[in-house]
C-alpha atoms as a PDB file:
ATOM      1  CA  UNK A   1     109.126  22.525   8.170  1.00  0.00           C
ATOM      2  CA  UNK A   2     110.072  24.972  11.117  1.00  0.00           C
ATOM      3  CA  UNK A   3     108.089  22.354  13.620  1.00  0.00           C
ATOM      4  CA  UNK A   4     110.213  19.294  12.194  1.00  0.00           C
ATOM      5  CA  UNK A   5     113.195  21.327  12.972  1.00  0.00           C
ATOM      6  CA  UNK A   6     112.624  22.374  16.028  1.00  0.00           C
ATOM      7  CA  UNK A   7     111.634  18.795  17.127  1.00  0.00           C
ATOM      8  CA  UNK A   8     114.232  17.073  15.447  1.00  0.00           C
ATOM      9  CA  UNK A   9     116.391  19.875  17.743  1.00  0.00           C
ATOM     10  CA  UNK A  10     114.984  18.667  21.065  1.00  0.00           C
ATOM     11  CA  UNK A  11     115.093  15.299  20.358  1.00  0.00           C
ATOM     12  CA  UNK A  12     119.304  15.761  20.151  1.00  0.00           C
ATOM     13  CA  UNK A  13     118.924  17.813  23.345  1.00  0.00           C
ATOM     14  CA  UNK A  14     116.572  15.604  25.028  1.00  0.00           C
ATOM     15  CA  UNK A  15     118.580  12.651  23.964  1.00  0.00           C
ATOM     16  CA  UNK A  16     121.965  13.828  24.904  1.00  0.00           C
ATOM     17  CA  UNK A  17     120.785  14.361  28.449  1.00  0.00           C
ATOM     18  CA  UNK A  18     120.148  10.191  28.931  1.00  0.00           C
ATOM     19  CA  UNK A  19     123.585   9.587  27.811  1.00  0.00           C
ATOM     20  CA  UNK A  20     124.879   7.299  31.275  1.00  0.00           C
ATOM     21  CA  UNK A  21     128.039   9.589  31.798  1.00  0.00           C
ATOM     22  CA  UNK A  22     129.348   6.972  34.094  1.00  0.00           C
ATOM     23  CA  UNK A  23     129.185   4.478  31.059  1.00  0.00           C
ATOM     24  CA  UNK A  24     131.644   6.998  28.762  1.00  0.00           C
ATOM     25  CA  UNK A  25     133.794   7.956  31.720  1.00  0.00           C
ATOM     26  CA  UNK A  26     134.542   3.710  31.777  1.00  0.00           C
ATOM     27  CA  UNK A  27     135.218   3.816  28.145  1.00  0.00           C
ATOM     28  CA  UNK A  28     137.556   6.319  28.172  1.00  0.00           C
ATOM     29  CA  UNK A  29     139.312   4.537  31.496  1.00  0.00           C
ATOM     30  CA  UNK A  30     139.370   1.244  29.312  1.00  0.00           C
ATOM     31  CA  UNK A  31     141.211   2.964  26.892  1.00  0.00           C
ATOM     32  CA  UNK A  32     143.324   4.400  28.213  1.00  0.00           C
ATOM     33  CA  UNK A  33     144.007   1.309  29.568  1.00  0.00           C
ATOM     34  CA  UNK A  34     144.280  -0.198  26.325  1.00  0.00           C
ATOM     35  CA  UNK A  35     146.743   2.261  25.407  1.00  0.00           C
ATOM     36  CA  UNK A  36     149.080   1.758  28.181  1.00  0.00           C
ATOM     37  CA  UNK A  37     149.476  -1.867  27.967  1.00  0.00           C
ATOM     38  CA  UNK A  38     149.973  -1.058  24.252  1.00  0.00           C
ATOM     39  CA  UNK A  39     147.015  -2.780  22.978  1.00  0.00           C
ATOM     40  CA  UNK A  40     145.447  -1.914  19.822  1.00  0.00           C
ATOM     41  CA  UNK A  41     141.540  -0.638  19.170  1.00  0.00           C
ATOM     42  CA  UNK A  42     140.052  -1.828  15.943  1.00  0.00           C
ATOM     43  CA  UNK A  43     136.788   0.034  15.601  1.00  0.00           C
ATOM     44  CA  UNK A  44     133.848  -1.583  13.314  1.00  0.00           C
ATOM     45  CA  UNK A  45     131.302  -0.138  11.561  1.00  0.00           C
ATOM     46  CA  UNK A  46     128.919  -0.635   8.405  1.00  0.00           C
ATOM     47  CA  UNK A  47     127.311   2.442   5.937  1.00  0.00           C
ATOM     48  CA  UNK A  48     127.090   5.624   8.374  1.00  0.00           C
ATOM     49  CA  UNK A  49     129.053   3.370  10.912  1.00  0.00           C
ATOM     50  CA  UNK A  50     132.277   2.906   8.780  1.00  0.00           C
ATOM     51  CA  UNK A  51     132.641   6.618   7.890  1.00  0.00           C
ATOM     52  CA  UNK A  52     132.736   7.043  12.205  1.00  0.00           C
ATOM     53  CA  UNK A  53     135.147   4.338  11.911  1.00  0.00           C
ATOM     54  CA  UNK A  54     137.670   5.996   9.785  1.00  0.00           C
ATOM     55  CA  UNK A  55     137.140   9.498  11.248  1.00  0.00           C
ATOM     56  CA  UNK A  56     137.483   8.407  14.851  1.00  0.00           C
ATOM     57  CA  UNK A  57     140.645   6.188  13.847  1.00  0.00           C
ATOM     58  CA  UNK A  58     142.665   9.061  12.577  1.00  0.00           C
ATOM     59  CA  UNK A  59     141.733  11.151  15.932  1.00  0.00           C
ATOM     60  CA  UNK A  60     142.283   8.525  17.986  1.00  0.00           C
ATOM     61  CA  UNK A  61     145.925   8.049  16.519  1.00  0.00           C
ATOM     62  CA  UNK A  62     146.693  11.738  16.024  1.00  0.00           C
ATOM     63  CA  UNK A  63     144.903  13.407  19.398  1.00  0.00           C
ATOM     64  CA  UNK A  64     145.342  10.194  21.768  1.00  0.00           C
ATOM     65  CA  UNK A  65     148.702   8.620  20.407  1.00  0.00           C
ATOM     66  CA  UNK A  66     146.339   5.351  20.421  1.00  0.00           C
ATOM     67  CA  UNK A  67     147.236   2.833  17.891  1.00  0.00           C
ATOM     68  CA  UNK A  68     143.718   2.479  15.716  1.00  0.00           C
ATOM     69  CA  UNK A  69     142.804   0.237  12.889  1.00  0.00           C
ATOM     70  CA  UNK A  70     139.142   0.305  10.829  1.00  0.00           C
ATOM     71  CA  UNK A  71     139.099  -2.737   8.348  1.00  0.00           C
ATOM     72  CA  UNK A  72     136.890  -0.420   6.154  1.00  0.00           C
ATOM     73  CA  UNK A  73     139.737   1.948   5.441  1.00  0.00           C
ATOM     74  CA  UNK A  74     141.583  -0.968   3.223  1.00  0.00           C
ATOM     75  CA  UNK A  75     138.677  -0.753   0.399  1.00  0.00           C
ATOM     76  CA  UNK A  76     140.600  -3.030  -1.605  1.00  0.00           C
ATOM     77  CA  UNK A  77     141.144  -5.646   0.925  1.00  0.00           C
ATOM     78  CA  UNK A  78     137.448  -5.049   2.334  1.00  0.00           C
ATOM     79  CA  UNK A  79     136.065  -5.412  -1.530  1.00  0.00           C
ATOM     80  CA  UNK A  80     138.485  -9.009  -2.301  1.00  0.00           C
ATOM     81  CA  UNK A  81     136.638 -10.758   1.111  1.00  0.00           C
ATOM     82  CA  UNK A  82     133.447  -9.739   0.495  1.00  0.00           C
ATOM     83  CA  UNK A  83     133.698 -10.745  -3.451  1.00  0.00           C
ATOM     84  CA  UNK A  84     135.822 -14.556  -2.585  1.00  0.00           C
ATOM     85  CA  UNK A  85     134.633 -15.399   0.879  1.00  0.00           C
ATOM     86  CA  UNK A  86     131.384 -13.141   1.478  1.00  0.00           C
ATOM     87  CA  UNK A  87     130.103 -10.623   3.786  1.00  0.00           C
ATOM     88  CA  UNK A  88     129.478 -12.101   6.965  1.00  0.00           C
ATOM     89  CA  UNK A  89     132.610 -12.961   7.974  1.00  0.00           C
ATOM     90  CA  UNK A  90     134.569  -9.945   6.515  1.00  0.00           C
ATOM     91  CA  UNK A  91     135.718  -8.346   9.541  1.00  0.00           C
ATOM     92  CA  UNK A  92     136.347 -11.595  11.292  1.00  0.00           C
ATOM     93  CA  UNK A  93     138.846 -12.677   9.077  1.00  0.00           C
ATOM     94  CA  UNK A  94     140.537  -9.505   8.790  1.00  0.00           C
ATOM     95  CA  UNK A  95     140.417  -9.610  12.729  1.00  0.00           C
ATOM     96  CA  UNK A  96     142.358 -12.730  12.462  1.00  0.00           C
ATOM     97  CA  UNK A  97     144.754 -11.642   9.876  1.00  0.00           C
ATOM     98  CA  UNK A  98     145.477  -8.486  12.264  1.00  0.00           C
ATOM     99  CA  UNK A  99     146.169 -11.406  15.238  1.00  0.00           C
ATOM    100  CA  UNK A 100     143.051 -10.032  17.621  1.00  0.00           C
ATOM    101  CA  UNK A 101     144.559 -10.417  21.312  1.00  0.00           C
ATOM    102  CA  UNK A 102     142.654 -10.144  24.735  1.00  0.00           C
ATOM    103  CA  UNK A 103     145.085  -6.935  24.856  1.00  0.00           C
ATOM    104  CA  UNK A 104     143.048  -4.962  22.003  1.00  0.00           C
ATOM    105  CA  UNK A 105     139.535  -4.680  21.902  1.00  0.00           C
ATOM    106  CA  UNK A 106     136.692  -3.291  19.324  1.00  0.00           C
ATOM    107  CA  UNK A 107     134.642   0.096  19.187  1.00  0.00           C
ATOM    108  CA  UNK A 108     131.436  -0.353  17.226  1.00  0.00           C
ATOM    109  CA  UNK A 109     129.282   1.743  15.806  1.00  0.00           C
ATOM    110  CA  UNK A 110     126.265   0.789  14.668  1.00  0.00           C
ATOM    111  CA  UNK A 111     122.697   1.372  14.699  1.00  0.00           C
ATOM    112  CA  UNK A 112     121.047  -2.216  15.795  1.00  0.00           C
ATOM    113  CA  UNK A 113     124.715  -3.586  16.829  1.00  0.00           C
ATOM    114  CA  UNK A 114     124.234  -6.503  14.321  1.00  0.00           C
ATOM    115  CA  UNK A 115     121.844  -9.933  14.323  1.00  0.00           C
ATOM    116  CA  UNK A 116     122.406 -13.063  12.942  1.00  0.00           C
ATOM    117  CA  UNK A 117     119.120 -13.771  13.607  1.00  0.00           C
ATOM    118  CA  UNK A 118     117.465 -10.905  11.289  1.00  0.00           C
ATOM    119  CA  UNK A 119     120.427 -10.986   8.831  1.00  0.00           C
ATOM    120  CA  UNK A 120     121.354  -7.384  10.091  1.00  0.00           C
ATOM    121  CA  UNK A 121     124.890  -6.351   9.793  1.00  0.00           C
ATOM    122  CA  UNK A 122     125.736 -10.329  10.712  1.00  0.00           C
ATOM    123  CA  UNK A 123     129.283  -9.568   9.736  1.00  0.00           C
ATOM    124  CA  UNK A 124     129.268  -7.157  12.932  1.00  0.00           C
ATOM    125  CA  UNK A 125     127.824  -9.882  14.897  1.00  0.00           C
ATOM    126  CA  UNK A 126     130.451 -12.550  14.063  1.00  0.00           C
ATOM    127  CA  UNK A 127     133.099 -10.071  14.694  1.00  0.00           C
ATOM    128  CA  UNK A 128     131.731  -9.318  18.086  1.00  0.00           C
ATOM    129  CA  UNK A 129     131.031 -12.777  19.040  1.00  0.00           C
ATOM    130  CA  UNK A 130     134.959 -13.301  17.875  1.00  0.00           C
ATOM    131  CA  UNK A 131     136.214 -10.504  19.725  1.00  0.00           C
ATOM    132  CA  UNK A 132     134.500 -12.573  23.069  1.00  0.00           C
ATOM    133  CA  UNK A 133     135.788 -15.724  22.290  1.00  0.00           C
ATOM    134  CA  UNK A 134     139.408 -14.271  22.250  1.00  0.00           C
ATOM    135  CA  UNK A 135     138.059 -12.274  25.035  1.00  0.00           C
ATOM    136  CA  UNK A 136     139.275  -8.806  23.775  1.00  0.00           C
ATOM    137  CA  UNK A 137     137.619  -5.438  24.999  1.00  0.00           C
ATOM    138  CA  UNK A 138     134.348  -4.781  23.235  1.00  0.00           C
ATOM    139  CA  UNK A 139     132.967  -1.257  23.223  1.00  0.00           C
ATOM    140  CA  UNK A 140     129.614  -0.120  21.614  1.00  0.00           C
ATOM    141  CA  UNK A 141     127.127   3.019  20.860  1.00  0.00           C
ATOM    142  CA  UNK A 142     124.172   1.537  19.582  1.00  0.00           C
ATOM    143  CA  UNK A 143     120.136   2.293  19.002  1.00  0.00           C
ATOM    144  CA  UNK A 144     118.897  -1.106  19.900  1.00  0.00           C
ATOM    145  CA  UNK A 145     119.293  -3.156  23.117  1.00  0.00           C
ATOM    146  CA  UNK A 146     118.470  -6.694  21.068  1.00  0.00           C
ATOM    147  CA  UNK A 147     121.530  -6.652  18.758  1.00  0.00           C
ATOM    148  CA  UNK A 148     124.481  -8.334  19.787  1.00  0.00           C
ATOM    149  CA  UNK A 149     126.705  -5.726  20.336  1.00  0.00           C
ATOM    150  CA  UNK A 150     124.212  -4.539  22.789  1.00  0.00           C
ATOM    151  CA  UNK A 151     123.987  -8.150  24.231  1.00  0.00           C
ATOM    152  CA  UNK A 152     127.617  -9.063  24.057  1.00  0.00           C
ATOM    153  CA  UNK A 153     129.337  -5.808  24.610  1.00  0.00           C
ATOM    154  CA  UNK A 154     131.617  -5.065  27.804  1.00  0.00           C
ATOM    155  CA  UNK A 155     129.931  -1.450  27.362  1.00  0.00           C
ATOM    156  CA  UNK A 156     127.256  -0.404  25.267  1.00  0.00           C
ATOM    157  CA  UNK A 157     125.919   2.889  25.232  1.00  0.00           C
ATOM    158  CA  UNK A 158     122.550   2.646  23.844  1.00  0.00           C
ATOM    159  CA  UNK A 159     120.663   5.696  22.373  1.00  0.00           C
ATOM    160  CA  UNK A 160     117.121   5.174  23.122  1.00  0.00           C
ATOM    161  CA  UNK A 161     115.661   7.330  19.819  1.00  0.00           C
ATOM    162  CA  UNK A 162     112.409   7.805  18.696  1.00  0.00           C
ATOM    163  CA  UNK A 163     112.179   4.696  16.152  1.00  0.00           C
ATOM    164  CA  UNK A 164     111.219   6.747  13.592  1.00  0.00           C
ATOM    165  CA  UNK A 165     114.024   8.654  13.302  1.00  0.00           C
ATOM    166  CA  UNK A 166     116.377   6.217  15.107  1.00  0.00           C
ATOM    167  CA  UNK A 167     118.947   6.240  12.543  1.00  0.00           C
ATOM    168  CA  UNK A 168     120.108  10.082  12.168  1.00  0.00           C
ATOM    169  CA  UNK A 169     119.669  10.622  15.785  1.00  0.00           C
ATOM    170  CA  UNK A 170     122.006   7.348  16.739  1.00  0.00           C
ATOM    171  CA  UNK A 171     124.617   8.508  14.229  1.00  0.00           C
ATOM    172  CA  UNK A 172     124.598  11.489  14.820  1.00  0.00           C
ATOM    173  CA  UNK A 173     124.975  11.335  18.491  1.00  0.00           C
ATOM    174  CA  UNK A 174     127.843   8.547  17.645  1.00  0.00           C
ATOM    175  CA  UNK A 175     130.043  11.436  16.244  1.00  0.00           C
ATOM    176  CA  UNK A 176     128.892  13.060  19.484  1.00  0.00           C
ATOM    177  CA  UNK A 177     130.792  10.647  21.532  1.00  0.00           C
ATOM    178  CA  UNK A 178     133.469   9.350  19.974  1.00  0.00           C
ATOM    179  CA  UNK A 179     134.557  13.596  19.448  1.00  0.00           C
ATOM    180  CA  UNK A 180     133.858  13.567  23.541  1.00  0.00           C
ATOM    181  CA  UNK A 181     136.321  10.556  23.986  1.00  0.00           C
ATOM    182  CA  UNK A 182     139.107  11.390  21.711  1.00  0.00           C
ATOM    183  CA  UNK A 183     138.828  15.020  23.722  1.00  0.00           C
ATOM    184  CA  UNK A 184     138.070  13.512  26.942  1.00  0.00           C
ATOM    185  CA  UNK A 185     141.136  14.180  29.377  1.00  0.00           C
ATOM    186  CA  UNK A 186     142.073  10.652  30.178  1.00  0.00           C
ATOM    187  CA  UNK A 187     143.177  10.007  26.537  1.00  0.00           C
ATOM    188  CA  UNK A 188     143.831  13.573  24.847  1.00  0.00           C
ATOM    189  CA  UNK A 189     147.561  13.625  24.635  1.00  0.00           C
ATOM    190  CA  UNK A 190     147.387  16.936  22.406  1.00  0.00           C
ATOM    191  CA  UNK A 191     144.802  19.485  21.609  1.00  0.00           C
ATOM    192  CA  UNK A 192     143.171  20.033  17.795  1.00  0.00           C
ATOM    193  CA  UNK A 193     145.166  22.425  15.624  1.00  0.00           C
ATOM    194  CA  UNK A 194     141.998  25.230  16.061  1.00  0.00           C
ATOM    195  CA  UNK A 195     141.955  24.812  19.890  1.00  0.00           C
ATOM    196  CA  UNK A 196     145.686  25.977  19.907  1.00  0.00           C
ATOM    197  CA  UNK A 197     145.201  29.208  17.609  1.00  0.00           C
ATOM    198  CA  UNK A 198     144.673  31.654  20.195  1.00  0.00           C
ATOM    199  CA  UNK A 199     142.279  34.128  18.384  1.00  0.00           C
ATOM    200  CA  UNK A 200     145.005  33.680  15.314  1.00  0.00           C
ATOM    201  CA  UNK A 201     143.523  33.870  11.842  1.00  0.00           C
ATOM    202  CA  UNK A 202     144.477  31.476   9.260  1.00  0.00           C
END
């Protein structure tokens, strides 16, 4: 068990080191971008990918004063267009309802970025492929290069993981980066409550 650990440990070091830097630094430019010209960043995500969603929205809002929206918060909504209309097109419509601009743009988290082709998250891949049409921003961090938000994506930050353990180490390194762009200095309008304490106790 020790050896798993201690590989499963070097793979997140190992991995973190091929992050492109230079791709992150332009997401975090882009949004702030987004920000000032008071767009709006609806960020996608199925399964491990929708619990980033919500997490990153509310520190997006709160640390970067960035207006965020994850269709996966509104389970009751989410639940009523999957049951009357079906999965696919879940996030498209509620795209649609939510007027998608080319001022917002998309963050999406997932592991193969969606495929219509393999019936993989397709209702990712018809959200992306709207977000182009109306030719919004479209961010990604990914495992795969062959899904669409890899394909379609203004950037995508792929996480080249071993494939047998491509899922925990491409979520897991998703919290990674989204935590590095809501603290990154281009859109962190305030700090966390704990980085303020000063050695305080609570």
């Amino acid at each position: 068990m020790t050896s798993f650990t201690e590989r499963y440990l070097n793979d997140v070091a190992r991995l973190a080191q091929t992050i492109p830097t230079a791709q992150v630094d332009a997401i975090a430019v882009r949004l702030a971008g987004l920000r000032d010209g008071a767009g709006r960043l609806f960020v996608l995500g199925v399964g491990g990918g929708a619990a980033h969603a919500s997490h990153a929205v509310s520190d997006f809002r709160k640390l970067c004063g960035l207006e965020a929206y994850a269709p996966t918060d509104n389970v009751s909504e989410l639940t009523a267009r999957v049951n009357d209309d079906g999965w696919e097109t879940v996030f498209t419509e509620w795209l649609r309802t939510s007027r998608l601009t080319e001022r917002d743009a998309l963050l999406v988290f997932s592991v193969g970025g969606g495929s219509r082709e393999h019936n993989l998250s397709p209702n990712l891949a018809v959200a992306i492929e709207l977000a182009k049409e109306i030719g919004a921003d479209i961010f990604a961090f990914v495992g795969r290069r062959d899904g669409a938000a890899a394909q379609l994506a203004d950037i995508a930050v792929v996480i080249d993981a071993p494939p047998e353990l491509l899922t925990p180490h491409v979520e897991g390194l998703q919290a990674v980066l989204w935590h590095l762009l809501v603290s990154h200095p281009l859109l962190a309008t305030k700090a966390g409550t704990w980085e303020t304490v000063d050695g305080r106790t609570r």
